[in-house]
C-alpha atoms as a PDB file:
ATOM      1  CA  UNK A   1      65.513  68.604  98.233  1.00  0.00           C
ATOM      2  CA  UNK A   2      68.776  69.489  99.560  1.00  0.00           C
ATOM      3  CA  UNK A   3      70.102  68.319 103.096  1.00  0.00           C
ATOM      4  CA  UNK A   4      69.613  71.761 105.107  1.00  0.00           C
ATOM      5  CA  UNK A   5      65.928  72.093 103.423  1.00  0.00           C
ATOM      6  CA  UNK A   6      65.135  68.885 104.722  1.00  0.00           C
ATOM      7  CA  UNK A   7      66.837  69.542 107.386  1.00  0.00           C
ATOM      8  CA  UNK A   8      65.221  72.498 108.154  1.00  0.00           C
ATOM      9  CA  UNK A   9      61.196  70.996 107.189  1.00  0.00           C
ATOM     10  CA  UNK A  10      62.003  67.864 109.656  1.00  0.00           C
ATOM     11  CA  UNK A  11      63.056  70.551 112.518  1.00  0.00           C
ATOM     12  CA  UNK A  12      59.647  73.010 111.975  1.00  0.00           C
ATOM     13  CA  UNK A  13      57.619  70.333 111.229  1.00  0.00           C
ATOM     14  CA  UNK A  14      58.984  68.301 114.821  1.00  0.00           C
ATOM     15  CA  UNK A  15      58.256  72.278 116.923  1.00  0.00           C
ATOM     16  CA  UNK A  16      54.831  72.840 114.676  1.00  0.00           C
ATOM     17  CA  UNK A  17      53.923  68.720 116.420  1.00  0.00           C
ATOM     18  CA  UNK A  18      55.141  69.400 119.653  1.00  0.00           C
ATOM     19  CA  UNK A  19      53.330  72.766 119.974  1.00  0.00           C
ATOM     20  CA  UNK A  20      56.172  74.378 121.476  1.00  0.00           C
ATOM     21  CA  UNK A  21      55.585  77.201 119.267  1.00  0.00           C
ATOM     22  CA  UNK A  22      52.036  77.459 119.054  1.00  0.00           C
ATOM     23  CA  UNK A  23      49.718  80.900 120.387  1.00  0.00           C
ATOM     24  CA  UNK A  24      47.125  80.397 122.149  1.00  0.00           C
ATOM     25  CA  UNK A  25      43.985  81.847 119.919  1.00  0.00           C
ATOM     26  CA  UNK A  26      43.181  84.383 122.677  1.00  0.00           C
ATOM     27  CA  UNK A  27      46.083  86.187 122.309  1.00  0.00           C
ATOM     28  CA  UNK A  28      45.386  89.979 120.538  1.00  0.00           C
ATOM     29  CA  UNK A  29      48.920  91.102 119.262  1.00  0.00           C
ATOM     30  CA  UNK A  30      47.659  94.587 119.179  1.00  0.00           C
ATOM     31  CA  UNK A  31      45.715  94.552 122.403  1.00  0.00           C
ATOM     32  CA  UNK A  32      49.030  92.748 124.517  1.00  0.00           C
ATOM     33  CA  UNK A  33      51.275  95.687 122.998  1.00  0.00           C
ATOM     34  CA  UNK A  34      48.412  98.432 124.296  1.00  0.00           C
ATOM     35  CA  UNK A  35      48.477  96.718 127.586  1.00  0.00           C
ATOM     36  CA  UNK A  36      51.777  97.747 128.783  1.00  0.00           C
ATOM     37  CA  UNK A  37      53.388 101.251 127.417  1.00  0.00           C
ATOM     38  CA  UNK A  38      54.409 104.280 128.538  1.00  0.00           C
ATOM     39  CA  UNK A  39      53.630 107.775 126.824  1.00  0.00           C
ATOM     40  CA  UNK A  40      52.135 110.676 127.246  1.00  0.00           C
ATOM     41  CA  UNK A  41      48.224 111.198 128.504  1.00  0.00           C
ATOM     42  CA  UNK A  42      45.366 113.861 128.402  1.00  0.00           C
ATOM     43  CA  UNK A  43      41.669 114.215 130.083  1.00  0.00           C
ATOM     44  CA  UNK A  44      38.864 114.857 128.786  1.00  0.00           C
ATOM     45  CA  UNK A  45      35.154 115.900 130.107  1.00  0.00           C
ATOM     46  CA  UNK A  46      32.755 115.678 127.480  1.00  0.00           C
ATOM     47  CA  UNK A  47      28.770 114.972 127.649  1.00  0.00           C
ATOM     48  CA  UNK A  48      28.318 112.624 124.826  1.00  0.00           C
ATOM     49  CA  UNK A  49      28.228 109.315 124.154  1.00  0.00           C
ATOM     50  CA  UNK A  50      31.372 107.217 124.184  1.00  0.00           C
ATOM     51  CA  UNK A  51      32.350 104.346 121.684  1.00  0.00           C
ATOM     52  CA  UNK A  52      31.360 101.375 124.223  1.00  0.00           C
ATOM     53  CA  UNK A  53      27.775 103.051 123.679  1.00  0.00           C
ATOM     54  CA  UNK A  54      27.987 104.593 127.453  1.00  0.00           C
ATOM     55  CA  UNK A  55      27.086 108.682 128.135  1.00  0.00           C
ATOM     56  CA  UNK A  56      30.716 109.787 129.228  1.00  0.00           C
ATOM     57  CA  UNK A  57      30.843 110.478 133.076  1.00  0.00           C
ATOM     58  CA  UNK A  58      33.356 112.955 133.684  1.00  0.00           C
ATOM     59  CA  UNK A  59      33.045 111.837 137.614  1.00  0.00           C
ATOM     60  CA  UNK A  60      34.101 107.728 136.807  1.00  0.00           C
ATOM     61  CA  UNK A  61      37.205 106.246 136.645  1.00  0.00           C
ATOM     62  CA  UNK A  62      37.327 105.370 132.734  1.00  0.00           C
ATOM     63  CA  UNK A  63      39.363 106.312 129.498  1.00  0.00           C
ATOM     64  CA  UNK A  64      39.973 106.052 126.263  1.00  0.00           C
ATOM     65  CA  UNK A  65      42.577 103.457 124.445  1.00  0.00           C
ATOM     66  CA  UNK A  66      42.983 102.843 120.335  1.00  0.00           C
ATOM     67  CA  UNK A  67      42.440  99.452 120.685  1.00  0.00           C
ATOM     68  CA  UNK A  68      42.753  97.543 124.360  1.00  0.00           C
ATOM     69  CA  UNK A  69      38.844  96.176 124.696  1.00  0.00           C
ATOM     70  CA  UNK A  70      36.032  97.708 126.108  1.00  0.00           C
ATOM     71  CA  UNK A  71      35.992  96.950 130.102  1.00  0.00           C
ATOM     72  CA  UNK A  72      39.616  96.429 129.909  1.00  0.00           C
ATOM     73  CA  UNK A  73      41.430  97.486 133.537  1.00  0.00           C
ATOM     74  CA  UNK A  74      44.445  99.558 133.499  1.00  0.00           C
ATOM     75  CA  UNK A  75      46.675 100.782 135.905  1.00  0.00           C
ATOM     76  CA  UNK A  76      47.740 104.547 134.878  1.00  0.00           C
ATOM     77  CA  UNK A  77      50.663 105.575 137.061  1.00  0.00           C
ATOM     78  CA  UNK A  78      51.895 109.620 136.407  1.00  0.00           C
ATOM     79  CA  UNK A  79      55.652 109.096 135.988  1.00  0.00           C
ATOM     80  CA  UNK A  80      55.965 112.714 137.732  1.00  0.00           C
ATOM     81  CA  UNK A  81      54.696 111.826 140.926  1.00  0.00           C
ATOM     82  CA  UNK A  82      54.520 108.300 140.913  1.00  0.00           C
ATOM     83  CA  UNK A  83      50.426 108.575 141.429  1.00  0.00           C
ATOM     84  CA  UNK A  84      48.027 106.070 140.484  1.00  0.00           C
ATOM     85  CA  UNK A  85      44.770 105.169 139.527  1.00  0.00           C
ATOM     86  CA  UNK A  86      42.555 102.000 138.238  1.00  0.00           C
ATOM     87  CA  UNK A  87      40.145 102.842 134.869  1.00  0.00           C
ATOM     88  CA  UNK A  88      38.241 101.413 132.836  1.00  0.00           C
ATOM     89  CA  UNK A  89      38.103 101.625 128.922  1.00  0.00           C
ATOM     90  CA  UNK A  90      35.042 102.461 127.671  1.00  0.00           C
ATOM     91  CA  UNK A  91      35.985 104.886 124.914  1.00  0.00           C
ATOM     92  CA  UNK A  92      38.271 105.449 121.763  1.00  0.00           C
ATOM     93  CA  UNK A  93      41.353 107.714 121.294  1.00  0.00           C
ATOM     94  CA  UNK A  94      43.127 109.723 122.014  1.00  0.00           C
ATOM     95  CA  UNK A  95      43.329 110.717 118.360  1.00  0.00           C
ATOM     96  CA  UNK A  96      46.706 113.003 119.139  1.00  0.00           C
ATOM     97  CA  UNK A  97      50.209 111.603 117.884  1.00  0.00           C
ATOM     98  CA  UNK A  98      52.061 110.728 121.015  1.00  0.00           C
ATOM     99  CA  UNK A  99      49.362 110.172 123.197  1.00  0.00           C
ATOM    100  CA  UNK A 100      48.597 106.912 124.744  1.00  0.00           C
ATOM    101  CA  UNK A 101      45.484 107.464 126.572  1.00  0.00           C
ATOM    102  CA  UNK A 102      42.322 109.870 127.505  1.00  0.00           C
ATOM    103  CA  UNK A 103      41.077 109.914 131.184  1.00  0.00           C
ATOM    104  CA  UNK A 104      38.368 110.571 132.737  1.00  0.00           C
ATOM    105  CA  UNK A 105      38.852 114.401 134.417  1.00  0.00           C
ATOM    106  CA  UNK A 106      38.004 112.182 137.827  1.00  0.00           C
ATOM    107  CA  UNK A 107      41.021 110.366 136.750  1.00  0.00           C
ATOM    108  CA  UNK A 108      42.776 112.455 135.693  1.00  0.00           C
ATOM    109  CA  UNK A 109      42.346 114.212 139.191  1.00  0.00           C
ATOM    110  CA  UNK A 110      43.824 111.223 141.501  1.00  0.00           C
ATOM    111  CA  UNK A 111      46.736 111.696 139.423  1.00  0.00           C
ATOM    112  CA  UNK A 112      47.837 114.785 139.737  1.00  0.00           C
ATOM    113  CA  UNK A 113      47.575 115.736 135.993  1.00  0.00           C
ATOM    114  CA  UNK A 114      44.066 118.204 135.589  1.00  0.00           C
ATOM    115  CA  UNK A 115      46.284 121.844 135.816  1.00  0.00           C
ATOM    116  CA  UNK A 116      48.926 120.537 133.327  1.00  0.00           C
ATOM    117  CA  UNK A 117      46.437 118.716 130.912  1.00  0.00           C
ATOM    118  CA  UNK A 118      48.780 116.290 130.294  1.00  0.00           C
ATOM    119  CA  UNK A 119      51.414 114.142 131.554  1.00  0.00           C
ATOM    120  CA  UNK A 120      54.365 111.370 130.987  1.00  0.00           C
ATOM    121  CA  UNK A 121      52.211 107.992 132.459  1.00  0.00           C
ATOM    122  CA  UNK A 122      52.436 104.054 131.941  1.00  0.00           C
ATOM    123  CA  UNK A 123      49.738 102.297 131.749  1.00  0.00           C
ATOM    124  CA  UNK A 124      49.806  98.216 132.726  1.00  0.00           C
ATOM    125  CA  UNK A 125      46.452  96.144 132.592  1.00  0.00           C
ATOM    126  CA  UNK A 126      45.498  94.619 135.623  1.00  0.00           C
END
């Protein structure tokens, strides 16, 4: 073994000990990228069941995400207006490239977006 492998095996091996670079086992990569983005939004109003196993209530604050966990609390602030609103995932989608999330039309409502249909938002959990 040359001197920079060992080198190199005696450095990892001295972080991997220390734990400096360890992840905590909680940690979703895909669910901490969801949880803070901005992109573009819809509403939707349907009377079916949603993916969490709930009937959808167009009246609630909820929406849909790809993958941030059911019961999951977002913030959804129109970048417009600057409006905001708390919801709660309960569904999956939206299913439209370029879209980040589906609210509720309740939601949708507080922020300004029903008329349009859509609108420029970022999301952050809370």
């Amino acid at each position: 073994m040359n001197k920079k492998r060992l080198w190199t095996t005696a450095l990892v091996g001295a972080v991997l000990a220390t734990g400096a670079m360890s992840v905590p086992p909680t940690i979703n990569t895909a669910e901490a990228a969801g949880a803070n983005q901005c992109g573009r939004a819809s509403w939707y109003a349907l009377r079916s069941r949603t993916a969490s196993g709930e009937m959808m209530n167009a009246s609630l604050m909820t929406a849909a995400h790809k993958s941030l966990p059911f019961g999951t609390k977002l913030k959804v602030t129109n970048k417009k207006n600057g409006r905001s609103v708390v919801v709660r995932i309960n569904d999956r989608g939206p299913f439209i490239k370029g879209r980040i999330i589906d609210l509720s039309k309740a939601a949708a409502g507080k922020i300004g977006m029903i008329r349009s249909g859509h609108a420029p938002v970022c999301i952050t959990r809370i």
